[in-house]
C-alpha atoms as a PDB file:
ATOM      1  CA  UNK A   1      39.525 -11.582 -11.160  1.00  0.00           C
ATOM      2  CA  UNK A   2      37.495 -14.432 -12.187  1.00  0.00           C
ATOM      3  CA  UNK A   3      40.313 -16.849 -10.904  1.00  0.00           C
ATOM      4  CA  UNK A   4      40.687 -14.947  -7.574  1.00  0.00           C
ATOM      5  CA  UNK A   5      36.972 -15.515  -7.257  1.00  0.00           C
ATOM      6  CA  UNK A   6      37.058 -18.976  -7.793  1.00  0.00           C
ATOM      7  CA  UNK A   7      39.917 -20.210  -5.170  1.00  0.00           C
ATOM      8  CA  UNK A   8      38.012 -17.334  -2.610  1.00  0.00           C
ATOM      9  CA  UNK A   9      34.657 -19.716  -2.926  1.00  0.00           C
ATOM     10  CA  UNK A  10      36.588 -22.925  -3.364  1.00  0.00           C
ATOM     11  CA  UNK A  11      39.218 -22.390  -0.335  1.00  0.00           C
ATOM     12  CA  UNK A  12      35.871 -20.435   1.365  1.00  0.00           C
ATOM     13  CA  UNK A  13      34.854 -22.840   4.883  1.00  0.00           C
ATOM     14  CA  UNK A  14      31.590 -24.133   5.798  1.00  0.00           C
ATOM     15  CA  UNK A  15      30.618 -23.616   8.857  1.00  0.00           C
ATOM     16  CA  UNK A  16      28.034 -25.405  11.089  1.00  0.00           C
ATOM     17  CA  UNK A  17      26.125 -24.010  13.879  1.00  0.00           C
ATOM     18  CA  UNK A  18      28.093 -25.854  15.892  1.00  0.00           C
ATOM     19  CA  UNK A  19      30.736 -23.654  15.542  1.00  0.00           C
ATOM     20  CA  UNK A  20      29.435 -20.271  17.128  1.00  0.00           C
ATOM     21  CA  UNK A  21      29.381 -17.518  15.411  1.00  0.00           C
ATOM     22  CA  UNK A  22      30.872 -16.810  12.223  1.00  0.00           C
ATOM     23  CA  UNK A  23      33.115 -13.969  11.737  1.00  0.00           C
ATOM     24  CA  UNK A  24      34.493 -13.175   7.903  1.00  0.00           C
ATOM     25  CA  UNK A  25      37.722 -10.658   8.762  1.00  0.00           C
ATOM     26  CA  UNK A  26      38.073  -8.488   5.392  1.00  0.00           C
ATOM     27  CA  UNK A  27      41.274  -6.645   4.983  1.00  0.00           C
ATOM     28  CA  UNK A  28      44.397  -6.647   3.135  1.00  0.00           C
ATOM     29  CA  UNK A  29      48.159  -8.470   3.792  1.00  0.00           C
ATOM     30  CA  UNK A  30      47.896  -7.259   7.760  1.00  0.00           C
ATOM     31  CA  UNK A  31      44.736  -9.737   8.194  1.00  0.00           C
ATOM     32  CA  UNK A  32      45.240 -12.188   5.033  1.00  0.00           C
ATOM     33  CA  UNK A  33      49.283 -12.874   7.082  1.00  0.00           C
ATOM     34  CA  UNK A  34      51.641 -11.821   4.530  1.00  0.00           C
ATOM     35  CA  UNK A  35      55.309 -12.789   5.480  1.00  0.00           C
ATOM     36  CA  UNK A  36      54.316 -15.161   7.847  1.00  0.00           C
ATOM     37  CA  UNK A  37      53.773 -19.089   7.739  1.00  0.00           C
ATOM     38  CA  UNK A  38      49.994 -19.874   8.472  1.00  0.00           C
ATOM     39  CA  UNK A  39      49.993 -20.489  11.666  1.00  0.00           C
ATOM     40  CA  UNK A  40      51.320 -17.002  12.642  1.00  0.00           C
ATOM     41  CA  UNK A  41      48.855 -14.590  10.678  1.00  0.00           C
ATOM     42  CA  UNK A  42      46.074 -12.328  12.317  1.00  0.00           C
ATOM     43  CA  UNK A  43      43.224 -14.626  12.056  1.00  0.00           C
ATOM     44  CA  UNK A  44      44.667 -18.251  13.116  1.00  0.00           C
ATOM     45  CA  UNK A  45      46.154 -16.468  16.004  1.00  0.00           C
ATOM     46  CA  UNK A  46      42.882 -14.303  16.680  1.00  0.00           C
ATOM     47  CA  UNK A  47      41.207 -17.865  16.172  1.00  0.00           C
ATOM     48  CA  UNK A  48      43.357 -19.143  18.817  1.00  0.00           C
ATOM     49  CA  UNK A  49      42.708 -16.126  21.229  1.00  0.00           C
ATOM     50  CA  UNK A  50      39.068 -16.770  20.705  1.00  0.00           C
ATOM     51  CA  UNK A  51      39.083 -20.730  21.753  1.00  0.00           C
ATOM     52  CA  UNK A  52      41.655 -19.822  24.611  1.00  0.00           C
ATOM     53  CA  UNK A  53      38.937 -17.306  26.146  1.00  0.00           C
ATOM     54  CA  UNK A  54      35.764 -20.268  25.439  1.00  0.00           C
ATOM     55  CA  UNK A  55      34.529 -18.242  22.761  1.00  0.00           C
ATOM     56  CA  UNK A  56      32.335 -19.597  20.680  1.00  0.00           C
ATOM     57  CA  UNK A  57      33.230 -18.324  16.937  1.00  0.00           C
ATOM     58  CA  UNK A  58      35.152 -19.242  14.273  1.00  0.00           C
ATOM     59  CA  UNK A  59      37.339 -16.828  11.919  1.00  0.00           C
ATOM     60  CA  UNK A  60      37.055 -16.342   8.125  1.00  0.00           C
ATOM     61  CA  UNK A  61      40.290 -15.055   6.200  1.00  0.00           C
ATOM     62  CA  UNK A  62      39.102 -12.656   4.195  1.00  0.00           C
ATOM     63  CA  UNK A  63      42.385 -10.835   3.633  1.00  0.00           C
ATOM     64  CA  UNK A  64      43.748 -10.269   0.336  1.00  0.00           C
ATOM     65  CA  UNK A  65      47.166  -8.851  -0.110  1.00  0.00           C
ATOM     66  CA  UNK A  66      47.461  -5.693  -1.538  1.00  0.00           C
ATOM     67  CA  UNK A  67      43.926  -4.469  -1.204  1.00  0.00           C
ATOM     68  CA  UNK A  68      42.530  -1.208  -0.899  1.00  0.00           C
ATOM     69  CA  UNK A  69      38.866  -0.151   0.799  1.00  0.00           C
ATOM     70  CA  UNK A  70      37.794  -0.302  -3.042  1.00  0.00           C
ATOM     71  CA  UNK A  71      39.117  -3.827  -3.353  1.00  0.00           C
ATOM     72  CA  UNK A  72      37.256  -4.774  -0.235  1.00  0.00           C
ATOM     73  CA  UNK A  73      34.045  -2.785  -1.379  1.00  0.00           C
ATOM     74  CA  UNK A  74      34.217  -4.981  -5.080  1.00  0.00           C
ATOM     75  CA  UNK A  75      34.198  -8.291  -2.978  1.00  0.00           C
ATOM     76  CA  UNK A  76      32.140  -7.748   0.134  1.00  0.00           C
ATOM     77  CA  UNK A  77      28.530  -8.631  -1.334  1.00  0.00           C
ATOM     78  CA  UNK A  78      29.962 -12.467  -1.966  1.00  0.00           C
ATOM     79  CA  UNK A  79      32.133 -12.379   1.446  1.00  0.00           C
ATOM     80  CA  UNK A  80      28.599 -11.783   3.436  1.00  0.00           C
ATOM     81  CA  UNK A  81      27.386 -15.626   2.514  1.00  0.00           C
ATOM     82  CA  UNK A  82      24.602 -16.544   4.503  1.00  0.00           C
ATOM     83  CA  UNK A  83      26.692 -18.459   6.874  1.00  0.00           C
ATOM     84  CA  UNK A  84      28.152 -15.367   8.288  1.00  0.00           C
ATOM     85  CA  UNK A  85      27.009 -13.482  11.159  1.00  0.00           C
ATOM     86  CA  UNK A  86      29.576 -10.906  11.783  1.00  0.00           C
ATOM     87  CA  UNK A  87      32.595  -8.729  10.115  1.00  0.00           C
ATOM     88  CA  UNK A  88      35.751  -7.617  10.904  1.00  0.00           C
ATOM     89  CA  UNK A  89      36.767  -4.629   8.920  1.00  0.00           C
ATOM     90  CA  UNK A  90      40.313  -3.667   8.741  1.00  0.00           C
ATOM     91  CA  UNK A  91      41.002  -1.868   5.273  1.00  0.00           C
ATOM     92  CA  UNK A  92      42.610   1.752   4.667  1.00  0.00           C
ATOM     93  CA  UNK A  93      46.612   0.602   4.980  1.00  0.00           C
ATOM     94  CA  UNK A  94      47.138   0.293   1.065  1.00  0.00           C
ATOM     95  CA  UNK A  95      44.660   3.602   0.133  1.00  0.00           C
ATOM     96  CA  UNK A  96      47.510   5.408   2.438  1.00  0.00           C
ATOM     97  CA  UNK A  97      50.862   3.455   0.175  1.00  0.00           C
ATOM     98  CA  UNK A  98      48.524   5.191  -3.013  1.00  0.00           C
ATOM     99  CA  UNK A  99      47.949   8.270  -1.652  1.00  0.00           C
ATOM    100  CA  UNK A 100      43.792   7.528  -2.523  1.00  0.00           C
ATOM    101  CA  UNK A 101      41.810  11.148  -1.775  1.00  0.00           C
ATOM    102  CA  UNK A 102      40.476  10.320   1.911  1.00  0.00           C
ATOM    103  CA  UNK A 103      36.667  11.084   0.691  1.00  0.00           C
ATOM    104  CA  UNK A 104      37.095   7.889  -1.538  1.00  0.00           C
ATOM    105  CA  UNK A 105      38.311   5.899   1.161  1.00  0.00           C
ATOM    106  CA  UNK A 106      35.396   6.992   2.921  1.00  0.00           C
ATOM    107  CA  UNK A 107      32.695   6.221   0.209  1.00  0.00           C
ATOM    108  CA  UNK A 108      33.906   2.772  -0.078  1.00  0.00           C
ATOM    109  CA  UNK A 109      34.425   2.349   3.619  1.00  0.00           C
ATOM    110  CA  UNK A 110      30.277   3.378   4.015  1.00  0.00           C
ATOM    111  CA  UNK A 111      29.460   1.049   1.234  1.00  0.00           C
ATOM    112  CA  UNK A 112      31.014  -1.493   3.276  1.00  0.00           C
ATOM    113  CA  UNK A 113      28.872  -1.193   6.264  1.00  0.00           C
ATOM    114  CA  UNK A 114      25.883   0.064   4.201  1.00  0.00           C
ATOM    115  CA  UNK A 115      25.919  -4.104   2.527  1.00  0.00           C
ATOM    116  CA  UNK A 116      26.842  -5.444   6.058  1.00  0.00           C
ATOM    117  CA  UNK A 117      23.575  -3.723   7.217  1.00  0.00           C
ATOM    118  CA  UNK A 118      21.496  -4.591   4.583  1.00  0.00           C
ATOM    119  CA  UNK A 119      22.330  -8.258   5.705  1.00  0.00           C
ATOM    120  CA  UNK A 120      21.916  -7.558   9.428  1.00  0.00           C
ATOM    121  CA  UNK A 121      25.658  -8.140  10.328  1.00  0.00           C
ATOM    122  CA  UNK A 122      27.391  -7.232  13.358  1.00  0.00           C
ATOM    123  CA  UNK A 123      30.603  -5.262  11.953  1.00  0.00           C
ATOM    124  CA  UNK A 124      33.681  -3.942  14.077  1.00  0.00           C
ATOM    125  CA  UNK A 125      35.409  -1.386  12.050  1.00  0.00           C
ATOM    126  CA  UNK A 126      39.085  -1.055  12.758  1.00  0.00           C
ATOM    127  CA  UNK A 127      41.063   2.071  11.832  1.00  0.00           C
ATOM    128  CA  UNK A 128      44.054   3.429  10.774  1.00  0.00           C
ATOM    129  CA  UNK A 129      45.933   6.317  11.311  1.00  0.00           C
ATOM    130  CA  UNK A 130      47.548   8.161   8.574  1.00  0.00           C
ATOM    131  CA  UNK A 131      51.234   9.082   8.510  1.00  0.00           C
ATOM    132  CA  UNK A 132      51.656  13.272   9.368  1.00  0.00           C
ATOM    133  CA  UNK A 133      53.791  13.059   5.795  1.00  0.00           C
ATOM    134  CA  UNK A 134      50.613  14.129   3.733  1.00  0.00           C
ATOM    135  CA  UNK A 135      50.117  17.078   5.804  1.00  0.00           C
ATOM    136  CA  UNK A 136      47.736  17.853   8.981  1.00  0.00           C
ATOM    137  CA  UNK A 137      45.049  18.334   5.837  1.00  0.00           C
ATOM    138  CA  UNK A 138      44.796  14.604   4.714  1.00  0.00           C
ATOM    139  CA  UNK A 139      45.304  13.080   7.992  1.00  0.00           C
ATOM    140  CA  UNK A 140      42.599  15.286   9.826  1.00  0.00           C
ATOM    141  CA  UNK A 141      40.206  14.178   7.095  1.00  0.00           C
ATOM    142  CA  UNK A 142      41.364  10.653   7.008  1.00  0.00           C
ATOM    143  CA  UNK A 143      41.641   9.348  10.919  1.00  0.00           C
ATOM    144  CA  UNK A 144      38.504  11.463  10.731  1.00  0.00           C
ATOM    145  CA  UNK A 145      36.358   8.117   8.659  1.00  0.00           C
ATOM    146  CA  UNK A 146      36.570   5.471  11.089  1.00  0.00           C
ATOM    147  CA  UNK A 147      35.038   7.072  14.386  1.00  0.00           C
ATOM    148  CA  UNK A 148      32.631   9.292  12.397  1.00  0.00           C
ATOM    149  CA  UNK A 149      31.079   6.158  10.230  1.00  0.00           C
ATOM    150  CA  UNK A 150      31.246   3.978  13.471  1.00  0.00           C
ATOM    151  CA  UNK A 151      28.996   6.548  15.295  1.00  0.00           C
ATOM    152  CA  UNK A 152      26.635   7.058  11.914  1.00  0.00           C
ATOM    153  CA  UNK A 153      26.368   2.994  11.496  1.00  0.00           C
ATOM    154  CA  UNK A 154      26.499   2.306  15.133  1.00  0.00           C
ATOM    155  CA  UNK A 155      29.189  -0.189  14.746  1.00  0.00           C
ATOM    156  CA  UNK A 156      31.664  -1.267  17.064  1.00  0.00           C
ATOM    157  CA  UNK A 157      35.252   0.870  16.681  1.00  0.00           C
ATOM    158  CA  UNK A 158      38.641   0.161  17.552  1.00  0.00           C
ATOM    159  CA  UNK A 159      40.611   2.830  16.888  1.00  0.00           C
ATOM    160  CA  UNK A 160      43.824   1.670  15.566  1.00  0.00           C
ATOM    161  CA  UNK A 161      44.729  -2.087  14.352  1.00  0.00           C
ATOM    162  CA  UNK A 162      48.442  -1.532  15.282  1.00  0.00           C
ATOM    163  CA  UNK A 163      47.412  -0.475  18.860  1.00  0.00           C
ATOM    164  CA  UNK A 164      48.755  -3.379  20.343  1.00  0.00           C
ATOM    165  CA  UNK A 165      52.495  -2.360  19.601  1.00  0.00           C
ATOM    166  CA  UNK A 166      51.701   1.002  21.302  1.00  0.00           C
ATOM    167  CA  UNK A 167      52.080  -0.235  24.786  1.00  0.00           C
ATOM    168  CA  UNK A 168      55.951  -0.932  23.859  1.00  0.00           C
ATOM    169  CA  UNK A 169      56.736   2.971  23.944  1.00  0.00           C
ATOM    170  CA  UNK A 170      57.903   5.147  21.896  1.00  0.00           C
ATOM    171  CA  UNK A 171      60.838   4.059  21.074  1.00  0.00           C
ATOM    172  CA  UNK A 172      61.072   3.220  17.203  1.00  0.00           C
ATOM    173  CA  UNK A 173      63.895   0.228  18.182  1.00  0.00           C
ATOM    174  CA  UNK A 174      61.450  -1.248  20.224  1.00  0.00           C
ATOM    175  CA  UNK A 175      58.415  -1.293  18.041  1.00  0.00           C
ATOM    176  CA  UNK A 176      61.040  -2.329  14.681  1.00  0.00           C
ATOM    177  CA  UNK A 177      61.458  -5.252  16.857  1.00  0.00           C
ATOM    178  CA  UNK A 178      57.827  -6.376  16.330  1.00  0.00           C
ATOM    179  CA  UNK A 179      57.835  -5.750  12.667  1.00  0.00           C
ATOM    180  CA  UNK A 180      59.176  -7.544   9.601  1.00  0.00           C
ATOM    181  CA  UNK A 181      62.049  -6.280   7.422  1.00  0.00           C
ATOM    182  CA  UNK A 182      60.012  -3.813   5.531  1.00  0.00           C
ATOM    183  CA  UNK A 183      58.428  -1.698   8.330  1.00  0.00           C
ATOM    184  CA  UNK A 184      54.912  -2.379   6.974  1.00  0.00           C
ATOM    185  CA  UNK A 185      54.023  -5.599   8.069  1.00  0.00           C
ATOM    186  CA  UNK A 186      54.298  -7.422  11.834  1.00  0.00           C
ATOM    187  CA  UNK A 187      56.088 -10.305  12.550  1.00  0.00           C
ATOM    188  CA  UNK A 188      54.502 -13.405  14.348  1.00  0.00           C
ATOM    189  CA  UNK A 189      55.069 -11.622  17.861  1.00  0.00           C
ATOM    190  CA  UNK A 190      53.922  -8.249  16.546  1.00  0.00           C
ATOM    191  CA  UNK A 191      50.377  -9.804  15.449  1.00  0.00           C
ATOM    192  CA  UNK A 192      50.100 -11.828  19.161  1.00  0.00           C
ATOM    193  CA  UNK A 193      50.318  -7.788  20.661  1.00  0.00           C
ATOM    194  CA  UNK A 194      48.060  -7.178  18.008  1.00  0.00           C
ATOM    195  CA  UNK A 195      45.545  -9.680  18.551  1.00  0.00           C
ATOM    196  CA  UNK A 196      45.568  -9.569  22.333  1.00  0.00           C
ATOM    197  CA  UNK A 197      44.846  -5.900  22.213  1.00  0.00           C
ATOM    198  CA  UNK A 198      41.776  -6.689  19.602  1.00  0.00           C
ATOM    199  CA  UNK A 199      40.795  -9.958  21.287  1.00  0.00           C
ATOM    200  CA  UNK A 200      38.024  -7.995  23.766  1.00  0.00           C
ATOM    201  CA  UNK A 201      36.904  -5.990  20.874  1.00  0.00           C
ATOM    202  CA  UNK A 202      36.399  -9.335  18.723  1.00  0.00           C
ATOM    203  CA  UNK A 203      34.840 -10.632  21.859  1.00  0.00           C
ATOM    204  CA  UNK A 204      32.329  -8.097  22.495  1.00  0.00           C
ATOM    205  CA  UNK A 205      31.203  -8.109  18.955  1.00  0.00           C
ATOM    206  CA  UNK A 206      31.054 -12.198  19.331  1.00  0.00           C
ATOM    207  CA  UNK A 207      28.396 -11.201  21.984  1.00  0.00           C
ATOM    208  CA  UNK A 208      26.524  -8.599  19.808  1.00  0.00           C
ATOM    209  CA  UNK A 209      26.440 -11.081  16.980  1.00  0.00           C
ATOM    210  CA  UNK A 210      25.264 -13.973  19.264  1.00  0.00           C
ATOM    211  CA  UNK A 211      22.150 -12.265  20.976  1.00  0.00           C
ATOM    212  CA  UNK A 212      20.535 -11.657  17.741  1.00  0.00           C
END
């Protein structure tokens, strides 16, 4: 842990004002870009999206690979340096792989946006949506955490990160095309769908993090 610290702080940007607002993007491999060469992953093409539209932010990669909403609740206090205005939260993929009890994910999904508040950071909470393989039970109670803690934190919401690949249909052929070998992750053109469905959710919290 202590050398996954380290390179996080080392590899960690600094950002000047001149840069716009600062935005640290916490997840697992969907934002950290796993499978992909740099270039291609969620944030440098969300970073690209951003200075296509004039947008005056830059994108921290705070993805780690494999992490669950505990993961992201151990390392959140030192993500939220000073230098960072807003959040992108985009965790709950790997507590679904594990099978985690949804009212864990929860807890460590509200201690997430409990230390963004306590810094006065803009957060956009991005959900999931379980698989109907666990039963109507789990997935009721799961789906259930994102819109319910958005309303209670008053956070922006977007409802699903893989929303962009929605608009191909619902043909599984068609969204398999998007996707790399293993089903889990996108490829290069599945995260441009992605991002340019997020993009005006990204934007709009760029604008709540800026009038502060």
């Amino acid at each position: 842990m202590r050398k996954l610290i380290g390179c996080f702080v080392v590899c960690f940007p600094t950002w000047g004002a001149a840069d716009g607002v600062v935005i640290a993007a916490l997840g697992d491999s969907l934002t950290q870009g796993y499978g992909l060469v740099q270039e291609e992953g969620f944030v440098p093409q969300l970073q690209a999206w951003l200075d296509r539209e004039g947008i005056a932010a830059r994108v921290i990669n705070a993805g780690v690979s494999g992490d669950t909403t505990a993961g992201g609740l151990s390392r959140v206090a030192w993500t939220l340096t000073p230098k960072v205005d807003a959040m992108i939260v985009a965790l709950g993929g790997n507590d679904l792989l594990r099978g985690i009890d949804p009212a864990e994910s929860r807890r460590n999904i509200t201690g997430i946006l409990e230390a963004a508040a306590a810094q006065s950071v803009e957060v956009l909470l991005v959900g999931m949506q379980a698989p109907g393989n666990f039963g109507p039970d789990f997935k009721a109670e799961f789906d259930a955490i994102y819109p319910e803690l958005a309303s209670e934190f008053g956070v922006l919401y977007a409802a699903d990160f893989f929303e962009g690949l929605s608009v191909v249909g619902g043909d599984p052929a068609s969204v398999r095309a998007f996707m790399q070998p293993d089903g889990i992750h996108p490829n290069a053109q599945g995260v441009m769908r992605i991002v340019e469905a997020l993009g005006p959710d990204v934007a709009e919290l760029v604008a709540q993090a800026g009038s502060r």
